[in-house]
C-alpha atoms as a PDB file:
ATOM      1  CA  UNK A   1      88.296  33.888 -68.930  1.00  0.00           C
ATOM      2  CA  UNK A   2      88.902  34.085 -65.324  1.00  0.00           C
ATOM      3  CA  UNK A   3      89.515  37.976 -65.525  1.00  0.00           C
ATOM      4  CA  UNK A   4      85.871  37.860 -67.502  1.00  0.00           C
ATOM      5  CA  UNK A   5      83.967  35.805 -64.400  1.00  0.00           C
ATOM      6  CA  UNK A   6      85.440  38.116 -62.040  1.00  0.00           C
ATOM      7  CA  UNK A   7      83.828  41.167 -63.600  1.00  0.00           C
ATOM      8  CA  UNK A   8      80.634  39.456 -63.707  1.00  0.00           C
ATOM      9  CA  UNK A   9      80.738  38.083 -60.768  1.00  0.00           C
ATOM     10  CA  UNK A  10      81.583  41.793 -58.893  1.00  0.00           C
ATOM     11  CA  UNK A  11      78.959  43.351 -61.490  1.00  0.00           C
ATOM     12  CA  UNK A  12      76.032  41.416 -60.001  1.00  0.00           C
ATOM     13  CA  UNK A  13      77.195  41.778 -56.446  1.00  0.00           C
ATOM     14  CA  UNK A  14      76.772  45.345 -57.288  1.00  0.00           C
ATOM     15  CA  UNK A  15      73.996  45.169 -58.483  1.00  0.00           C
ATOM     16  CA  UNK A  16      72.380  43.063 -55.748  1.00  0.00           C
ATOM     17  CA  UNK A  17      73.578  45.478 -53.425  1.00  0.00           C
ATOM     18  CA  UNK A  18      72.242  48.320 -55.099  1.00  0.00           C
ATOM     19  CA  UNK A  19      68.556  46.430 -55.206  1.00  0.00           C
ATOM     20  CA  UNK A  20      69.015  45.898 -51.826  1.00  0.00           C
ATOM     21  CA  UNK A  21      69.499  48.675 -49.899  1.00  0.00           C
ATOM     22  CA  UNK A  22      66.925  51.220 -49.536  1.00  0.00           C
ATOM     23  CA  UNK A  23      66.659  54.595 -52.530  1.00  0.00           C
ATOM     24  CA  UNK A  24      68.247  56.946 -50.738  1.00  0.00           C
ATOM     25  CA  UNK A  25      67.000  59.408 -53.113  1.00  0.00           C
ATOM     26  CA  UNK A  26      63.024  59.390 -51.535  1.00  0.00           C
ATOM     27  CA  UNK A  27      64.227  59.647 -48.086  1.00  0.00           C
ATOM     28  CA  UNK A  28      65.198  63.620 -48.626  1.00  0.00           C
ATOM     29  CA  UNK A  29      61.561  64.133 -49.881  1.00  0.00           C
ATOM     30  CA  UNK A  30      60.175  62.016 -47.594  1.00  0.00           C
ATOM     31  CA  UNK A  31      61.822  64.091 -44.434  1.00  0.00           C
ATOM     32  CA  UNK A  32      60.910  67.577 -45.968  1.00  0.00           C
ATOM     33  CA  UNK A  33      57.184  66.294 -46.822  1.00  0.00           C
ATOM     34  CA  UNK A  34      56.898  65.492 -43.009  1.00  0.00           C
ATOM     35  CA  UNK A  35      58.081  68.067 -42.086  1.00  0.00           C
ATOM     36  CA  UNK A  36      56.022  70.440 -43.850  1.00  0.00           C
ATOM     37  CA  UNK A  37      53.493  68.841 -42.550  1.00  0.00           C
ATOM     38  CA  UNK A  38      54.614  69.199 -39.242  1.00  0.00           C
ATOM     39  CA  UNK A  39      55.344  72.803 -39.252  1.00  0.00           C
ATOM     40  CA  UNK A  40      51.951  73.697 -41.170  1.00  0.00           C
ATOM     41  CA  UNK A  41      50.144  71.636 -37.702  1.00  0.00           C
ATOM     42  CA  UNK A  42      52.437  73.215 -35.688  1.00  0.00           C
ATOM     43  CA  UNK A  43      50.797  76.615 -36.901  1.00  0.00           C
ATOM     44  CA  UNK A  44      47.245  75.377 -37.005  1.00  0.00           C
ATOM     45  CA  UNK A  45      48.128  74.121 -32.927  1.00  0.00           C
ATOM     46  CA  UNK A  46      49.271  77.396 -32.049  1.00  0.00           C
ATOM     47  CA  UNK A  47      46.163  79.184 -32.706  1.00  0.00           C
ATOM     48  CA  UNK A  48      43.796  76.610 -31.964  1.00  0.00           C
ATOM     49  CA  UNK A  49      41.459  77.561 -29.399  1.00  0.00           C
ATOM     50  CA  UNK A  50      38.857  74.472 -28.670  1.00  0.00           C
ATOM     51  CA  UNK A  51      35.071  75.292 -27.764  1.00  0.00           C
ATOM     52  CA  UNK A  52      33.126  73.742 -26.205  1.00  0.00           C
ATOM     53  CA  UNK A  53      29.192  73.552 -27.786  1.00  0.00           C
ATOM     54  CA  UNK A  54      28.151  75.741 -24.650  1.00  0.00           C
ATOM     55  CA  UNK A  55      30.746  78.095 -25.680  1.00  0.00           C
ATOM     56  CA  UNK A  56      29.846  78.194 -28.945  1.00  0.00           C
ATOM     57  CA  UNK A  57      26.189  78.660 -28.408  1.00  0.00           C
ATOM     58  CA  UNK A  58      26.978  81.736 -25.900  1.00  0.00           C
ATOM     59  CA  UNK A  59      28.997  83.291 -28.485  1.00  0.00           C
ATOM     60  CA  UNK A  60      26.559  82.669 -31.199  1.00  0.00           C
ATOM     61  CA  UNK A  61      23.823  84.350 -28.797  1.00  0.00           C
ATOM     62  CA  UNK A  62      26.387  87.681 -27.805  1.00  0.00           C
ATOM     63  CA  UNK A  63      26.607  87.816 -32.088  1.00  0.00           C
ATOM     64  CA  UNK A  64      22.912  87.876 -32.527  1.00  0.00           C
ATOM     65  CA  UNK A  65      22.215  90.461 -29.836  1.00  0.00           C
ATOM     66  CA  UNK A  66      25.491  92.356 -30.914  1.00  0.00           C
ATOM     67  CA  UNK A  67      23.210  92.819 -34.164  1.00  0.00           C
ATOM     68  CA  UNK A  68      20.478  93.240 -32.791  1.00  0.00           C
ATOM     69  CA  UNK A  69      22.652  96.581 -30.556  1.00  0.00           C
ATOM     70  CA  UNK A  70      23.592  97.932 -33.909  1.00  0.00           C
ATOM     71  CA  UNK A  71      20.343  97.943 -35.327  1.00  0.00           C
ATOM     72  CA  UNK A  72      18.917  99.658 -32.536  1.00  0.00           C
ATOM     73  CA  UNK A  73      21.689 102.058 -32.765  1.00  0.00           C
ATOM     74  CA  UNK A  74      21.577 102.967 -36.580  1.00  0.00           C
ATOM     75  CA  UNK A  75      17.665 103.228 -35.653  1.00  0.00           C
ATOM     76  CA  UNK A  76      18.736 106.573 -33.010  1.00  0.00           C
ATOM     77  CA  UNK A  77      18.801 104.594 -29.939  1.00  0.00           C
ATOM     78  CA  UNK A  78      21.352 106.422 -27.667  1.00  0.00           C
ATOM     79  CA  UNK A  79      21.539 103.076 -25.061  1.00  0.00           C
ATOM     80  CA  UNK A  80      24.994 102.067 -24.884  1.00  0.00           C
ATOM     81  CA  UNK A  81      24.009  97.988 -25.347  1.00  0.00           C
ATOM     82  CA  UNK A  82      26.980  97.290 -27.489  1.00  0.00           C
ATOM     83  CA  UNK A  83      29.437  98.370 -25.002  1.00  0.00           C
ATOM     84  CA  UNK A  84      27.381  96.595 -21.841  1.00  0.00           C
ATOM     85  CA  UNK A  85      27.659  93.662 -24.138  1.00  0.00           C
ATOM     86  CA  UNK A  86      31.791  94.110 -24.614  1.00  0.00           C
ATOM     87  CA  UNK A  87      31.585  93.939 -21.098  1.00  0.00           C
ATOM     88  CA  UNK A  88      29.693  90.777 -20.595  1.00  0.00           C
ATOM     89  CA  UNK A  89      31.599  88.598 -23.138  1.00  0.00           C
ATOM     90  CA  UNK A  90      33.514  86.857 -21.534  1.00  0.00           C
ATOM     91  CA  UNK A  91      37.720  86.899 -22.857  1.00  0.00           C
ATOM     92  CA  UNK A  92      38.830  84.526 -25.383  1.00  0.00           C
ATOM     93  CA  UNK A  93      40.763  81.972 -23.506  1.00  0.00           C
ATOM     94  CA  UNK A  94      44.365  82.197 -24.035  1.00  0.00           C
ATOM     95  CA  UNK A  95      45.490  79.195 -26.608  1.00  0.00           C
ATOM     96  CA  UNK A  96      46.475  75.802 -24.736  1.00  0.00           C
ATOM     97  CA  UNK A  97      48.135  73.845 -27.621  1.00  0.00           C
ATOM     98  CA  UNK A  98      50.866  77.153 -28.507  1.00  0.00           C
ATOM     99  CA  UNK A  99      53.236  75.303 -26.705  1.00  0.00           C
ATOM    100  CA  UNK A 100      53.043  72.288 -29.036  1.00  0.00           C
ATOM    101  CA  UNK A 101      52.262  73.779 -31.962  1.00  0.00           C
ATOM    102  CA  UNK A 102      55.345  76.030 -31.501  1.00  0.00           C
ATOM    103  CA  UNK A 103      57.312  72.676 -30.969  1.00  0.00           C
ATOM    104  CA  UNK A 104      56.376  71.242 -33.870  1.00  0.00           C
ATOM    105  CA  UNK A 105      57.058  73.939 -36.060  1.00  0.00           C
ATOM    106  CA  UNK A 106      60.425  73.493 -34.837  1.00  0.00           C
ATOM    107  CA  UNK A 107      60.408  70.117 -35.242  1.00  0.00           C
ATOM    108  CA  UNK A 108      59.239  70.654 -38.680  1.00  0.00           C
ATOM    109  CA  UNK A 109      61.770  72.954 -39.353  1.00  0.00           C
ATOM    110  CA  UNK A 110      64.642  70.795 -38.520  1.00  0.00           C
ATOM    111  CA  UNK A 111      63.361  67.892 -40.390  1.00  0.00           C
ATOM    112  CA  UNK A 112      62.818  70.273 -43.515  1.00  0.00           C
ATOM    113  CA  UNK A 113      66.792  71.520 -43.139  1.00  0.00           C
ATOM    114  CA  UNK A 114      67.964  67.731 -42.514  1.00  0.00           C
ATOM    115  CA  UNK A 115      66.128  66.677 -45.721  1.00  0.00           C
ATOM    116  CA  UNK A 116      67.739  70.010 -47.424  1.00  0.00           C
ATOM    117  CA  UNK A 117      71.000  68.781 -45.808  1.00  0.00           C
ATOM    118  CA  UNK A 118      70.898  65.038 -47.152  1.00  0.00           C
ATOM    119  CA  UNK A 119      69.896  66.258 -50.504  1.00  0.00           C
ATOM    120  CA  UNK A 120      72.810  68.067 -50.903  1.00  0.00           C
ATOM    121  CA  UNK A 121      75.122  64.922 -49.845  1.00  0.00           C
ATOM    122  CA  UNK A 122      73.101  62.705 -51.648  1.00  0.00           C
ATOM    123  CA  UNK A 123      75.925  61.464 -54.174  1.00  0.00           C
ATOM    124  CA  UNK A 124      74.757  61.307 -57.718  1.00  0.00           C
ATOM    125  CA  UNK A 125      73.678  57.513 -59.207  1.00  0.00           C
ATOM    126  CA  UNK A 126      76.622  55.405 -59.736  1.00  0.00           C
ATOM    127  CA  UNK A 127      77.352  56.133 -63.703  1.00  0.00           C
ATOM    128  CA  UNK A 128      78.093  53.330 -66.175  1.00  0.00           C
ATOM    129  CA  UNK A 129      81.037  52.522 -67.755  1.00  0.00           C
ATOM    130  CA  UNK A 130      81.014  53.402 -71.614  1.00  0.00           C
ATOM    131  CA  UNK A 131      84.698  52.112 -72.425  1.00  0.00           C
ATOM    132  CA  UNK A 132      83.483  49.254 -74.288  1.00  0.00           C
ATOM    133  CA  UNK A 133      85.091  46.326 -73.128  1.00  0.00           C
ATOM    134  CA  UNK A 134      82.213  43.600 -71.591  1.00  0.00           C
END
């Protein structure tokens, strides 16, 4: 009988452990979610290039008389707008979040491999006992 408390006793502790502690299992997915996410940012940040609305109104302006050059030219105009216009425009500004968007991927990256990592360690669920004796 005392053999018979023992087991039952060490069977719930088990079990109360196992209820306690955090799954392990989501963790893996978990890290490589994040860091998918981070590494698909990280791109998006490296070729980011903010504009400002005056920016964006001067470059909407060079587009309309850029069309406006090519009509003139298909019309037989021989002025050489388009190019004086390639030379006005002012040059894209270079991108000022590559640094941390290249970061990130790598950040990404690492937590994507960790995640790969702890899934392969992950030891499989604790498997019951099918002997028969309870």
């Amino acid at each position: 009988m005392a053999t018979f408390d023992n087991r039952r006793a060490e069977a719930a502790r088990e079990e109360e452990e196992l209820l306690s502690s955090p799954r392990q299992s989501n963790r893996p997915l978990f890290l490589a979610f994040v860091g998918l996410a981070l590494m698909l940012g990280g791109y998006a940040g490296t070729n980011y290039t903010p504009t400002a609305a005056r920016q964006a109104e001067t470059e909407r302006r060079l587009a309309e008389l850029r069309l406006l050059a090519q009509q003139r030219q298909e019309a037989g105009a021989n002025d050489d707008l388009a190019s004086k216009l390639d030379r006005v425009a002012e040059p894209r500004s270079e991108f000022p979040y590559q640094m941390a968007g290249r970061l990130a991927i790598y950040g990404g990256l690492f937590l994507f491999v960790l995640a790969g990592i702890q899934m392969y360690h992950s030891s499989p669920p604790p498997k019951k006992d099918d002997d028969g004796s309870e």
